[in-house]
C-alpha atoms as a PDB file:
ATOM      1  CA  UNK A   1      62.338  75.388-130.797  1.00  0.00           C
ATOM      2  CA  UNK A   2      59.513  75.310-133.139  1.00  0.00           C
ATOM      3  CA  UNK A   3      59.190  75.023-136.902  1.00  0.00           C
ATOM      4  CA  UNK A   4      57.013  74.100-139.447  1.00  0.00           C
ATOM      5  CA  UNK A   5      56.992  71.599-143.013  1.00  0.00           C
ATOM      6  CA  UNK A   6      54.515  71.463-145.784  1.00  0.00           C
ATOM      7  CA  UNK A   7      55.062  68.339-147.936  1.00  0.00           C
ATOM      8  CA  UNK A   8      53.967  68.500-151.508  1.00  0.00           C
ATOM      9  CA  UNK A   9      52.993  65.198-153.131  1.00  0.00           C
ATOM     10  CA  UNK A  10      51.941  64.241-156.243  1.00  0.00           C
ATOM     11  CA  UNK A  11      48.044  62.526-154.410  1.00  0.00           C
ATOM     12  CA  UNK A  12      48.140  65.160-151.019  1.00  0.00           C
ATOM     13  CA  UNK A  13      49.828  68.419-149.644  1.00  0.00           C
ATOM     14  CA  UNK A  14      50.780  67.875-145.978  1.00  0.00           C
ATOM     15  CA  UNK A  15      51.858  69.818-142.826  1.00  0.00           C
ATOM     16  CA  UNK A  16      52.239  70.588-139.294  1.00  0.00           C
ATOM     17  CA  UNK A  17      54.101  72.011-137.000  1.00  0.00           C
ATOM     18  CA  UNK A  18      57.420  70.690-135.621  1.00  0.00           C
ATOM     19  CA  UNK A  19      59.753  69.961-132.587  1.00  0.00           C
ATOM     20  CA  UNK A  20      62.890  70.609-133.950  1.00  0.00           C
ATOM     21  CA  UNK A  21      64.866  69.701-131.213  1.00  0.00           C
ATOM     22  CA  UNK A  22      63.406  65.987-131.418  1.00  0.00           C
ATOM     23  CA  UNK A  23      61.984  65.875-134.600  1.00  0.00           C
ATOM     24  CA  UNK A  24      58.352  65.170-133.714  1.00  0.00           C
ATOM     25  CA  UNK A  25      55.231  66.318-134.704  1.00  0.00           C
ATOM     26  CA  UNK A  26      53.412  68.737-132.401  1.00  0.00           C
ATOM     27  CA  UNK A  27      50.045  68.136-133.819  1.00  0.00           C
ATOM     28  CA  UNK A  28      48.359  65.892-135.935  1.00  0.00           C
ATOM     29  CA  UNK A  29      49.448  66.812-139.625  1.00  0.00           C
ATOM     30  CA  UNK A  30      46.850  68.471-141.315  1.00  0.00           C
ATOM     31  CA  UNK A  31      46.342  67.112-145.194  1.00  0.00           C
ATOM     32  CA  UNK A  32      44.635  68.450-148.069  1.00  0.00           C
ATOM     33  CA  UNK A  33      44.395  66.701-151.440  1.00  0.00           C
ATOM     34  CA  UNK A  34      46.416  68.095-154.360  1.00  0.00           C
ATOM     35  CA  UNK A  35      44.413  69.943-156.710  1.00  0.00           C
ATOM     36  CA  UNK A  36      43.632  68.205-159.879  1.00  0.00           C
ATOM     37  CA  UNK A  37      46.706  68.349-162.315  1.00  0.00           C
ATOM     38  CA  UNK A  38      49.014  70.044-160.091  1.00  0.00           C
ATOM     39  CA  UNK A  39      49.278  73.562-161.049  1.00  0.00           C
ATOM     40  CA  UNK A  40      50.705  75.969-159.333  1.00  0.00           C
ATOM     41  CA  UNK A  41      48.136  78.796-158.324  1.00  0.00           C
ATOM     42  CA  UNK A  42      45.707  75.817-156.747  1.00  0.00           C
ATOM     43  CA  UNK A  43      48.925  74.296-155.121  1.00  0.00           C
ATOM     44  CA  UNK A  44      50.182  77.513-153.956  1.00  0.00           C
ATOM     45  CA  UNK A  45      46.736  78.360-152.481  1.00  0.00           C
ATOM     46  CA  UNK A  46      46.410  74.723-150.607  1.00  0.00           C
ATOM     47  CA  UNK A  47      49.582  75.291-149.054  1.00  0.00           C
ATOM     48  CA  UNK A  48      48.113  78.760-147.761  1.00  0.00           C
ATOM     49  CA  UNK A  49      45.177  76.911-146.241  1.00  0.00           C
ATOM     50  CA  UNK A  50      47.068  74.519-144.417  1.00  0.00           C
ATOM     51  CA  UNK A  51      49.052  77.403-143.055  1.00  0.00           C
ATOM     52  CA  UNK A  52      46.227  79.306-141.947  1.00  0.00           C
ATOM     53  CA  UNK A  53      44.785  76.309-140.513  1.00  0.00           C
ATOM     54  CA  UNK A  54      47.559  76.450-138.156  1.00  0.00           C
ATOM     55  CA  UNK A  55      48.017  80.301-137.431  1.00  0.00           C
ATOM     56  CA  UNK A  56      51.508  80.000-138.380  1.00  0.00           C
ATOM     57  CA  UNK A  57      53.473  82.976-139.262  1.00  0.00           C
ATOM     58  CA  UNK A  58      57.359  81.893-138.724  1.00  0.00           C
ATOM     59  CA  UNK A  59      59.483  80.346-141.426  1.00  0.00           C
ATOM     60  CA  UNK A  60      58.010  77.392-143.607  1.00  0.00           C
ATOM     61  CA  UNK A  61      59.772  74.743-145.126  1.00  0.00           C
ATOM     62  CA  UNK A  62      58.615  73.237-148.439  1.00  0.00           C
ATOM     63  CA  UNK A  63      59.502  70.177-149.870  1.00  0.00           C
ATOM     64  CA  UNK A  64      58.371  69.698-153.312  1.00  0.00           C
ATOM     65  CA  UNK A  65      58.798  66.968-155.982  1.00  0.00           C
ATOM     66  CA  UNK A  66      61.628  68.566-157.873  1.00  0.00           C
ATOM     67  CA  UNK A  67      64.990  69.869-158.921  1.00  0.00           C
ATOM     68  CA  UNK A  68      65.221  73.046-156.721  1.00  0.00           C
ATOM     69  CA  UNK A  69      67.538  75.543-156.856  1.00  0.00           C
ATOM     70  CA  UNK A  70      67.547  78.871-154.686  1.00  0.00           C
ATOM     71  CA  UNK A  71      63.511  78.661-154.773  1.00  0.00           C
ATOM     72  CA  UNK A  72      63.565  78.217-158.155  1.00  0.00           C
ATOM     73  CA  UNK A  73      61.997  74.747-159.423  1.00  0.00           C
ATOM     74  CA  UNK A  74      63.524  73.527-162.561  1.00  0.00           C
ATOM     75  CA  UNK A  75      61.557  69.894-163.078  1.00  0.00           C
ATOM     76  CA  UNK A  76      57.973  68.930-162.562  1.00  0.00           C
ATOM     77  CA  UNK A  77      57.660  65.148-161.303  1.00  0.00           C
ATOM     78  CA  UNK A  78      53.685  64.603-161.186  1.00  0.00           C
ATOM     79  CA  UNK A  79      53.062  67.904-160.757  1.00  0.00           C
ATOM     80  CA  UNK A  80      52.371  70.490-164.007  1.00  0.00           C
ATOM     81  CA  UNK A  81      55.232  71.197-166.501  1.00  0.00           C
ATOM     82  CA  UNK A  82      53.884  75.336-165.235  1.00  0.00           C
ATOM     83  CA  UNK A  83      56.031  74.564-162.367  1.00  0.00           C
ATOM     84  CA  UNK A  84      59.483  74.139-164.689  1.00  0.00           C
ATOM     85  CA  UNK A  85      61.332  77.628-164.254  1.00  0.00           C
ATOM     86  CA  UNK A  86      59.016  78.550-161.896  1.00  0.00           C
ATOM     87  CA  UNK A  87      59.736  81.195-158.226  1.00  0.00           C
ATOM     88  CA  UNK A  88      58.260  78.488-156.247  1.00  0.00           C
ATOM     89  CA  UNK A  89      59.342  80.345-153.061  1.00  0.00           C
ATOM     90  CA  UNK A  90      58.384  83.419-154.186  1.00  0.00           C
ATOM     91  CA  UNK A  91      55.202  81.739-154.796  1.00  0.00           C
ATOM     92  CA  UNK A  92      54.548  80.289-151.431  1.00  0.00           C
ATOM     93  CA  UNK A  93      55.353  83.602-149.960  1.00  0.00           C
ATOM     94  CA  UNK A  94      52.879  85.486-151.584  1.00  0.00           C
ATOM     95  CA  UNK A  95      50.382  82.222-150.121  1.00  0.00           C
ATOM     96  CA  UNK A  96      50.881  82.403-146.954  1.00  0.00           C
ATOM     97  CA  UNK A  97      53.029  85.689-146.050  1.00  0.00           C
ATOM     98  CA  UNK A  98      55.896  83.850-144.513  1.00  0.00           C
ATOM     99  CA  UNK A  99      59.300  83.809-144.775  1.00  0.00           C
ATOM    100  CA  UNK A 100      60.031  80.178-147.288  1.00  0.00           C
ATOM    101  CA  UNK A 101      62.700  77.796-148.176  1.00  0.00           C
ATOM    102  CA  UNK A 102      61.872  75.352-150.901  1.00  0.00           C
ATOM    103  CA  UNK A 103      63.885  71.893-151.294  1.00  0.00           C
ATOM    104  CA  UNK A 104      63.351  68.735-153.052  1.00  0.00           C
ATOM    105  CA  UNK A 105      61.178  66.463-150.917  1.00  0.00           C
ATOM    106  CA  UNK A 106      63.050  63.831-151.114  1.00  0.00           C
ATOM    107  CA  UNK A 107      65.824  65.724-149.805  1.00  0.00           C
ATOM    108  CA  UNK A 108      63.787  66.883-146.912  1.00  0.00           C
ATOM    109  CA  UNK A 109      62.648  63.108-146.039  1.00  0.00           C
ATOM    110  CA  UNK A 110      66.554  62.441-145.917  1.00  0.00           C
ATOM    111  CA  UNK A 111      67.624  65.346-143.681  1.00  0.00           C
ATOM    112  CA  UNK A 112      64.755  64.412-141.568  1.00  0.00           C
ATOM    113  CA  UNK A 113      66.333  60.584-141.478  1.00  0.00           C
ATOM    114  CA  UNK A 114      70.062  61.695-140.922  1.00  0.00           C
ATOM    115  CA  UNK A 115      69.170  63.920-138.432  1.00  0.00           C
ATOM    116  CA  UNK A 116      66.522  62.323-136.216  1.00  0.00           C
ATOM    117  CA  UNK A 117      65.921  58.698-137.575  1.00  0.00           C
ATOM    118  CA  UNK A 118      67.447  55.133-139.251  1.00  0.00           C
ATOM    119  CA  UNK A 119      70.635  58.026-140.831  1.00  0.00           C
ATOM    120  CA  UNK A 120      71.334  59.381-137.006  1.00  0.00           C
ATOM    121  CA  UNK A 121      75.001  59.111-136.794  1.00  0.00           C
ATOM    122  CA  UNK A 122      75.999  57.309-139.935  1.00  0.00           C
ATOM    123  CA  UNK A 123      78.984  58.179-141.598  1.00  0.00           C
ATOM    124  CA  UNK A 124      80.107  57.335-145.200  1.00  0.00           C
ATOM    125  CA  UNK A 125      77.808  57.629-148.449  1.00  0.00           C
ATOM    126  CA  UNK A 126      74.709  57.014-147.231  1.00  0.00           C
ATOM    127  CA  UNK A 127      71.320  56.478-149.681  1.00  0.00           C
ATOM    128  CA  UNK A 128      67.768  57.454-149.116  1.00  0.00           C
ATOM    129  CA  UNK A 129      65.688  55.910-151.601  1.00  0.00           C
ATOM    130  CA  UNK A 130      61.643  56.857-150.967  1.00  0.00           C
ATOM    131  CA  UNK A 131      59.459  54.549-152.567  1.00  0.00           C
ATOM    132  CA  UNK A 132      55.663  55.665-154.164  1.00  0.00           C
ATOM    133  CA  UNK A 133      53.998  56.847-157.435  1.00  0.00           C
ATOM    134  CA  UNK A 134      57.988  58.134-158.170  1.00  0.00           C
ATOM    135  CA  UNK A 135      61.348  57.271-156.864  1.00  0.00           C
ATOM    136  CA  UNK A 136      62.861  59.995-154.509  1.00  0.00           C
ATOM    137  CA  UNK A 137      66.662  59.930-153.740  1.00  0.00           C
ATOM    138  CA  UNK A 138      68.869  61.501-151.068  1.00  0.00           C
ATOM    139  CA  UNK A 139      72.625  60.958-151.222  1.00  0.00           C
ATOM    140  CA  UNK A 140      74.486  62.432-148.629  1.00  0.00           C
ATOM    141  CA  UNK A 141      78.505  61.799-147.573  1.00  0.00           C
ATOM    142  CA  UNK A 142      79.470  62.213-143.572  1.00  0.00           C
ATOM    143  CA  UNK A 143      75.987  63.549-143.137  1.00  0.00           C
ATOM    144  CA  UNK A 144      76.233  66.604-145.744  1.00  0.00           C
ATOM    145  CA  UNK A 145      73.277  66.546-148.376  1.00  0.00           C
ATOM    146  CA  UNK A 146      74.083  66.604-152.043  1.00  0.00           C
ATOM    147  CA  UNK A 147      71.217  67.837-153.283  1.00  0.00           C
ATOM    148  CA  UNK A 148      68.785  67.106-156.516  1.00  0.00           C
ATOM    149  CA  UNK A 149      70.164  64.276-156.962  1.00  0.00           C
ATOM    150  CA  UNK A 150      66.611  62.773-158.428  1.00  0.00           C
ATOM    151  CA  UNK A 151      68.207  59.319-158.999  1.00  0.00           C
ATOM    152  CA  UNK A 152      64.700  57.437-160.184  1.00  0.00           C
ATOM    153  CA  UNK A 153      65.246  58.996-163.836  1.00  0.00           C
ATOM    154  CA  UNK A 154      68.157  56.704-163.925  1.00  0.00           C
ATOM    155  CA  UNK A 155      67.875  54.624-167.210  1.00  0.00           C
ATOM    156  CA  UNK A 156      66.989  50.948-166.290  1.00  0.00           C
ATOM    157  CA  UNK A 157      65.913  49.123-169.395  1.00  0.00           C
ATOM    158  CA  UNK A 158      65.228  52.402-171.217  1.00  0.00           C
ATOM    159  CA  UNK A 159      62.804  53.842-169.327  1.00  0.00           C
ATOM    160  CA  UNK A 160      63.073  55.484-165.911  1.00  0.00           C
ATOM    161  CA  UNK A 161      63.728  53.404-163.059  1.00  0.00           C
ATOM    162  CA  UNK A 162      60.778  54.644-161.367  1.00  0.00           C
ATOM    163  CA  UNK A 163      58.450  53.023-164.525  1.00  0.00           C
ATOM    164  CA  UNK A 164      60.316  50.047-163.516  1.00  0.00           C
ATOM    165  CA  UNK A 165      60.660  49.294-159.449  1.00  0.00           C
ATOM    166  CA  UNK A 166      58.420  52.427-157.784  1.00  0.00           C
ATOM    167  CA  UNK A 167      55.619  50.996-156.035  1.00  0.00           C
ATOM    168  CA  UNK A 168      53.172  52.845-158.807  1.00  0.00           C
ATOM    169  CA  UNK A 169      54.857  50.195-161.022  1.00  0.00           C
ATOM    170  CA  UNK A 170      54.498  47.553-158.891  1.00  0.00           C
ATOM    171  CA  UNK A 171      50.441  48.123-158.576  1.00  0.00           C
ATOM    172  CA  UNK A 172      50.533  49.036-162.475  1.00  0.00           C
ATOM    173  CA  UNK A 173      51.596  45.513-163.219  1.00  0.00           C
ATOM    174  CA  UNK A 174      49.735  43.915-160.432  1.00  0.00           C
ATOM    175  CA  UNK A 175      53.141  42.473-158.873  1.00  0.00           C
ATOM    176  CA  UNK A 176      53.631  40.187-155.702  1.00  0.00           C
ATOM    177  CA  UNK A 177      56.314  41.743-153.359  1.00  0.00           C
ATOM    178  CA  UNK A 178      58.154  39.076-154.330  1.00  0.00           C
ATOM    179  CA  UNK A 179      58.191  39.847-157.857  1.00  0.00           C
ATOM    180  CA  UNK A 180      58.643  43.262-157.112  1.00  0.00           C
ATOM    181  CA  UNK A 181      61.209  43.033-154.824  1.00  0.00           C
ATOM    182  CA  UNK A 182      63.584  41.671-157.351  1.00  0.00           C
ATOM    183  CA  UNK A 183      62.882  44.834-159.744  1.00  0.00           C
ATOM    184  CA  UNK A 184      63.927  47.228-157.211  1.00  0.00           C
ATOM    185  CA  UNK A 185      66.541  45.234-156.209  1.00  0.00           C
ATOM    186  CA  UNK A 186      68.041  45.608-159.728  1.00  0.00           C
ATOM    187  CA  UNK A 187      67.594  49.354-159.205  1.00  0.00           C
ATOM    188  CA  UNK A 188      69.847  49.501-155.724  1.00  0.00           C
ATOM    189  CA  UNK A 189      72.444  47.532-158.099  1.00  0.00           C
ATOM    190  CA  UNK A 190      72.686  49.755-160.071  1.00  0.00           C
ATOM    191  CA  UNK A 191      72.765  52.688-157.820  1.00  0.00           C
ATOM    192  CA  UNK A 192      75.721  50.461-155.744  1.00  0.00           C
ATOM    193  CA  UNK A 193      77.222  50.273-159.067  1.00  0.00           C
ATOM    194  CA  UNK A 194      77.346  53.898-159.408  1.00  0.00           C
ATOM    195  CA  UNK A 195      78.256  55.153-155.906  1.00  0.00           C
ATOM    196  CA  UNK A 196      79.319  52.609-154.369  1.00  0.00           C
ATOM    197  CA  UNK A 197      77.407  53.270-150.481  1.00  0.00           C
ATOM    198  CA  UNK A 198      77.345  52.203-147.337  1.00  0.00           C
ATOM    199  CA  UNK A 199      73.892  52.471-146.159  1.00  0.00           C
ATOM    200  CA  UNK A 200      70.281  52.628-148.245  1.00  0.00           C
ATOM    201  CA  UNK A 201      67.618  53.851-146.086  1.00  0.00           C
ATOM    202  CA  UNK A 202      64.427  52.822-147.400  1.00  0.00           C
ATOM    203  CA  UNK A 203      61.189  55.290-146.613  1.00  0.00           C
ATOM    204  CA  UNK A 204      57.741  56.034-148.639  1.00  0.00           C
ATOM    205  CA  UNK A 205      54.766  54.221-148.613  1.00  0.00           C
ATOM    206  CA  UNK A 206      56.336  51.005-149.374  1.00  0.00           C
ATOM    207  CA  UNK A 207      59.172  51.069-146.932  1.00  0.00           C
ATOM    208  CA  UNK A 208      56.427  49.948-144.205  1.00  0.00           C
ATOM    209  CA  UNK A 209      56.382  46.651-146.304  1.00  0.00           C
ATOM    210  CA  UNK A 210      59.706  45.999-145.978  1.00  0.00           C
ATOM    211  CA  UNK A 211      59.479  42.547-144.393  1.00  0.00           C
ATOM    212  CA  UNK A 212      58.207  41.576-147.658  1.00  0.00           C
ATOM    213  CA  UNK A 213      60.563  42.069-149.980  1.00  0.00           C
ATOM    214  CA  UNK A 214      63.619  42.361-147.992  1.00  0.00           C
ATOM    215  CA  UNK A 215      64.837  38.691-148.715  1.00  0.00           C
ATOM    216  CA  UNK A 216      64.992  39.677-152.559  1.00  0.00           C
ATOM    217  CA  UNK A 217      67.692  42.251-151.741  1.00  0.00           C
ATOM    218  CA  UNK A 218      71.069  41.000-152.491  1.00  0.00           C
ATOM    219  CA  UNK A 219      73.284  44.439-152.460  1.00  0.00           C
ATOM    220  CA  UNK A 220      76.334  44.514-150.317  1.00  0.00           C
ATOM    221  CA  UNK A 221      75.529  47.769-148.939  1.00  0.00           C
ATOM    222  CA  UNK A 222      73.193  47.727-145.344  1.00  0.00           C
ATOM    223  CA  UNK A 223      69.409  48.258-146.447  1.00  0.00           C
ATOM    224  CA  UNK A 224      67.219  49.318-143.937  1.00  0.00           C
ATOM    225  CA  UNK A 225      64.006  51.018-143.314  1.00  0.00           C
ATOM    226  CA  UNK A 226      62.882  54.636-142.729  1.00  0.00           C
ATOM    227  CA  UNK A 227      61.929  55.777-139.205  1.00  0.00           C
ATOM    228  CA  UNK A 228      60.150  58.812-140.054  1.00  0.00           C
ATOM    229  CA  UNK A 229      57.877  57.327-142.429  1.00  0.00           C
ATOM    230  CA  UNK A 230      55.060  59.646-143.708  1.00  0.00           C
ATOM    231  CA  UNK A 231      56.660  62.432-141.491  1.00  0.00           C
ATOM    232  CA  UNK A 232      60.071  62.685-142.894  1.00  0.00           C
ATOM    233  CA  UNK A 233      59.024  65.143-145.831  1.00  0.00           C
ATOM    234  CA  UNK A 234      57.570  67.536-143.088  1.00  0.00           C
ATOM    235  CA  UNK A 235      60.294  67.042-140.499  1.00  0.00           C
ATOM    236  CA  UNK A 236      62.914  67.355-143.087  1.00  0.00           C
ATOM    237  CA  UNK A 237      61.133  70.667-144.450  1.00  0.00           C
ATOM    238  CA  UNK A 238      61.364  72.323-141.559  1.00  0.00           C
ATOM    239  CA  UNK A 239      64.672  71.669-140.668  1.00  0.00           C
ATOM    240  CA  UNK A 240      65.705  73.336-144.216  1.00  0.00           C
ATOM    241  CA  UNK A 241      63.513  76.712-142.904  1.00  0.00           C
ATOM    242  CA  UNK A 242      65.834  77.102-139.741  1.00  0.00           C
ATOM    243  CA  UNK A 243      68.970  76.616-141.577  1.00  0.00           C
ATOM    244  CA  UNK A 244      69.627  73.665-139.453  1.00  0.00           C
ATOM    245  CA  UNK A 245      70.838  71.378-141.703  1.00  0.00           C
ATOM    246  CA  UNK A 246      74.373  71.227-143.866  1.00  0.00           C
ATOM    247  CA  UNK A 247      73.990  70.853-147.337  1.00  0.00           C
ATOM    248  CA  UNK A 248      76.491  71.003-149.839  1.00  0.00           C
END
């Protein structure tokens, strides 16, 4: 069975179609930069491109850097505040003329994990934290998403925890690993603080560092890193079209 995921990122829009039965790509994705301050027409119209670039007329799964709620996106995380309030789905449909399910992409990237990657089979409260320009989270308990939960606008030294441990912060302030590594380790404290989890599943950019930082994380929970990588978002986004996933 076939599906296909657009990613939406802050830097590039992403897609490809997908093997939803083992959760790889069919093709290469195809990626197109972001237009310049995020808006939504330009966005929209990307998203239409990659679409056509692919001939693909079946339901398309969005993941976009938001709260989302029944197509409707109701934050803007370095994307325009335009999008705030916005029909995102209805949006997209108008794009590309197929049917379209909108979620929060780090959402996707976590259904994507719990389903085919490092989340297969775990039970419990399990955490997927993606690391970039923001802080993505996924929190999910005996595999069921919870969604929008957007945990990198916790408060960590008052400021957003993703001005303090993403990887954007880290290059910001020209950190080592090292050094870095102990600011998002103060971040999983206090998400273990919070919620208390069994498993944090690391993915984004960063997560393919992971040997050099891990030593500076002292949580009691399991840390590990993503499987998916760069592919979750668009994995996870498709899975969301088909209605193949269980979300609370």
């Amino acid at each position: 069975m076939q599906g296909f995921g657009i990613d939406i990122g802050g830097s590039g829009i992403k897609g490809a179609p997908v093997d939803l039965e083992t959760g790889q790509l069919l093709t290469d994705r195809y990626r197109i930069k972001t237009p310049k301050l995020g808006k939504p027409e330009p966005v929209a119209k990307t998203v239409g491109e990659i679409v056509q670039h692919f001939e693909w007329t079946g339901p398309l799964g969005i993941g976009f850097p938001a709260v989302v709620q029944n197509g409707v996106t109701h934050s803007a995380a370095n994307v325009d505040d335009d999008w705030i309030g916005l029909d995102a789905a209805g949006l997209f449909h108008e794009a590309t003329g197929c049917p379209v399910t909108v979620i929060n992409d780090a959402d996707a990237a976590g259904l994507a994990e719990m389903t085919f990657g490092a989340g297969r089979g775990r039970m419990g409260t399990v955490m997927l934290i993606t690391i970039g320009t923001g802080l993505g989270s996924a929190l999910f308990r005996d595999g069921v998403l919870f969604p929008n939960s957007e945990l990198g606008h916790l408060e960590i030294k008052g400021d957003d925890a993703e001005a303090y441990a993403s990887d954007a912060a880290r290059k910001r302030q020209d950190m080592s690993w090292t050094k870095w590594g102990k600011h998002f380790n103060k971040y999983l404290e206090h998400l273990e603080a919070l919620f208390s989890p069994d498993l944090f599943i690391l993915g984004g950019g960063a997560s393919q560092k992971f040997n050099k930082f891990e030593d500076r994380l002292k949580v009691h929970a399991e840390v590990i890193p993503a499987q998916l990588r760069n592919e979750a978002g668009i994995v996870g986004a498709a899975l969301a079209a088909q209605g193949m996933v269980e979300v609370e």
